[in-house]
C-alpha atoms as a PDB file:
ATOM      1  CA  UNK A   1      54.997-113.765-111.324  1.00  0.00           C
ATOM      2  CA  UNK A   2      55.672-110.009-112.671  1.00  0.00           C
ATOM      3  CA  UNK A   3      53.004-107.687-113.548  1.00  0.00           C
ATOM      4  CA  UNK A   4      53.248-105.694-116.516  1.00  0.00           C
ATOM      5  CA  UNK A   5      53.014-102.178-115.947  1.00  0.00           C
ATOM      6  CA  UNK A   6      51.489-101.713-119.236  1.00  0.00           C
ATOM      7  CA  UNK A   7      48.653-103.893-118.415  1.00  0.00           C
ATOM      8  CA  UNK A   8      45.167-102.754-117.201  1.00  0.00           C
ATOM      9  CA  UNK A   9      44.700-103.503-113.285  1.00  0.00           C
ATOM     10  CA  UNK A  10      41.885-106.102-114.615  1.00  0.00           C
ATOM     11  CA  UNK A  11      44.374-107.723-117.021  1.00  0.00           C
ATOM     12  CA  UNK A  12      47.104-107.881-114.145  1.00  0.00           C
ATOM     13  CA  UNK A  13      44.931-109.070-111.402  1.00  0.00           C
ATOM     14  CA  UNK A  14      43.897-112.250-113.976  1.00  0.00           C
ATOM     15  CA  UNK A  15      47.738-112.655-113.669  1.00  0.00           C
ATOM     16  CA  UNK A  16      47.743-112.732-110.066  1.00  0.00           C
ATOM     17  CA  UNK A  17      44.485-115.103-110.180  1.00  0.00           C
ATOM     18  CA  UNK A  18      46.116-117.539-112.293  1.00  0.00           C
ATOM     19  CA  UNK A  19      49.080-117.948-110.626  1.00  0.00           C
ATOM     20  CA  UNK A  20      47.359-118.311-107.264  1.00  0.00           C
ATOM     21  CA  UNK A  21      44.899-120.785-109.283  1.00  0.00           C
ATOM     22  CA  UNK A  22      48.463-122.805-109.725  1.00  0.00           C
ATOM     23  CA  UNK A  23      49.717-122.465-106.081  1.00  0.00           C
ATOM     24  CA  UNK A  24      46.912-123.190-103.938  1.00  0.00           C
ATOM     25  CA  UNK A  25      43.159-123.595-106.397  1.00  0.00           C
ATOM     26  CA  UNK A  26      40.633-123.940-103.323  1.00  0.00           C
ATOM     27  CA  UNK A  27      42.355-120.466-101.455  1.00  0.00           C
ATOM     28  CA  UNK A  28      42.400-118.925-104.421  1.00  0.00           C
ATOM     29  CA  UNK A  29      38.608-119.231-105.075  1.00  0.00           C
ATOM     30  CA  UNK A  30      37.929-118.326-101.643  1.00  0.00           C
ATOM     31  CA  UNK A  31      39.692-115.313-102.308  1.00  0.00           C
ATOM     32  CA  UNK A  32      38.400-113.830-105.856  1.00  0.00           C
ATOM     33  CA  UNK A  33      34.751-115.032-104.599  1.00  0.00           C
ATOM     34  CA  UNK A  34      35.445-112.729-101.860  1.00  0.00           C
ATOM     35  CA  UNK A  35      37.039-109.766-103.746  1.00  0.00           C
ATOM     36  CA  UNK A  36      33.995-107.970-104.634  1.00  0.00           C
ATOM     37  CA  UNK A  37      33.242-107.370-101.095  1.00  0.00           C
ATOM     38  CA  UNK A  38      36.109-104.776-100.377  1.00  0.00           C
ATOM     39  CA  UNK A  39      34.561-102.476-103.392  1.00  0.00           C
ATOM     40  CA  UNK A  40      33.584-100.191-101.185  1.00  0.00           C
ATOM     41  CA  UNK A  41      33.613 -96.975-103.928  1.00  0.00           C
ATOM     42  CA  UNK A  42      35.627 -95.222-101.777  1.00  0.00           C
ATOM     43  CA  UNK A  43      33.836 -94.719 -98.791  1.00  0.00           C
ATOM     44  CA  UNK A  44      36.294 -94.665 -95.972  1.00  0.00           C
ATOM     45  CA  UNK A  45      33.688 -95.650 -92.871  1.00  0.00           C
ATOM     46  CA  UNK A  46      32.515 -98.376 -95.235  1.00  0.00           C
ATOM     47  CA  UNK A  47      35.596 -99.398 -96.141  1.00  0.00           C
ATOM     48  CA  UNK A  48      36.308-100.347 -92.443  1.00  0.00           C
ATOM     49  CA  UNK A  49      33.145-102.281 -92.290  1.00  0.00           C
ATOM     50  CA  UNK A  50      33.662-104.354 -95.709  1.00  0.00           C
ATOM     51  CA  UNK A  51      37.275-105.088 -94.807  1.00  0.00           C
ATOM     52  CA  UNK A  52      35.540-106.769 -91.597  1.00  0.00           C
ATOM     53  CA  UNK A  53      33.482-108.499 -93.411  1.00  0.00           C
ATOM     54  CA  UNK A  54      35.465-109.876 -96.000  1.00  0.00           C
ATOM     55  CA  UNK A  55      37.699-111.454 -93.231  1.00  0.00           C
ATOM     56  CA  UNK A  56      34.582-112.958 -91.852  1.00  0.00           C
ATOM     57  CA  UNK A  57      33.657-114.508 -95.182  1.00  0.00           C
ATOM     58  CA  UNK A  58      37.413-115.705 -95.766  1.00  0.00           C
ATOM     59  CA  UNK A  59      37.714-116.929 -92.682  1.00  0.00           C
ATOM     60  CA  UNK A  60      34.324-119.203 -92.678  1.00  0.00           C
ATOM     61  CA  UNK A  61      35.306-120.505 -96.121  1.00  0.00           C
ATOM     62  CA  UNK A  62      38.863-121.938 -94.960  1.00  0.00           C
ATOM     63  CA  UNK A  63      37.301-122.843 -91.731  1.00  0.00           C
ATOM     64  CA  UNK A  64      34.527-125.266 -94.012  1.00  0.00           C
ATOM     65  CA  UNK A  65      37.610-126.583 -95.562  1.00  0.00           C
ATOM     66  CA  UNK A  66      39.936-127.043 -92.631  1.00  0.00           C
ATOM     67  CA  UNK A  67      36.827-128.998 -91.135  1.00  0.00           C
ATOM     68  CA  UNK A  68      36.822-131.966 -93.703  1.00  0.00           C
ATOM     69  CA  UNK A  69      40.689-132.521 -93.169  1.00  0.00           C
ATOM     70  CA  UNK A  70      39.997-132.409 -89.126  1.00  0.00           C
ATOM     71  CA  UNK A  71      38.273-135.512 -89.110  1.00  0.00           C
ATOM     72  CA  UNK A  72      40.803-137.465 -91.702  1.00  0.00           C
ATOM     73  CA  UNK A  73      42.265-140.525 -90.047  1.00  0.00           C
ATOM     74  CA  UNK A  74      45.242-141.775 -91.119  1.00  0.00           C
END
């Protein structure tokens, strides 16, 4: 995947969406439902915060989907 430099950073993170959409769809959801959470507005102390908390929320979402595969039998 390339971005185009002549491309709005909305138009080129749709880019990057799709193409993670194609590599790995439940990740990728986590991840752009997650997104809005480091808009901080550039507030440096709450930047700090929100970065913490978007790991927490990515991190409970792949844990909920790890959890399903943990009790798979084969």
């Amino acid at each position: 995947m390339k971005f185009e430099l002549n491309n709005s950073f909305d138009d080129n993170v749709a880019l990057f969406k799709a193409e993670a959409e194609k590599i790995d769809p439940e990740c990728a959801k986590i991840l752009f439902d997650n997104l809005a959470l480091l808009d901080t507005g550039g507030d440096a102390t709450s930047s700090r915060t929100t970065i913490g908390e978007f790991h927490k929320a990515v991190l409970t979402a792949l844990d909920a989907l790890a959890k399903p595969a943990e009790g798979y039998k084969s």
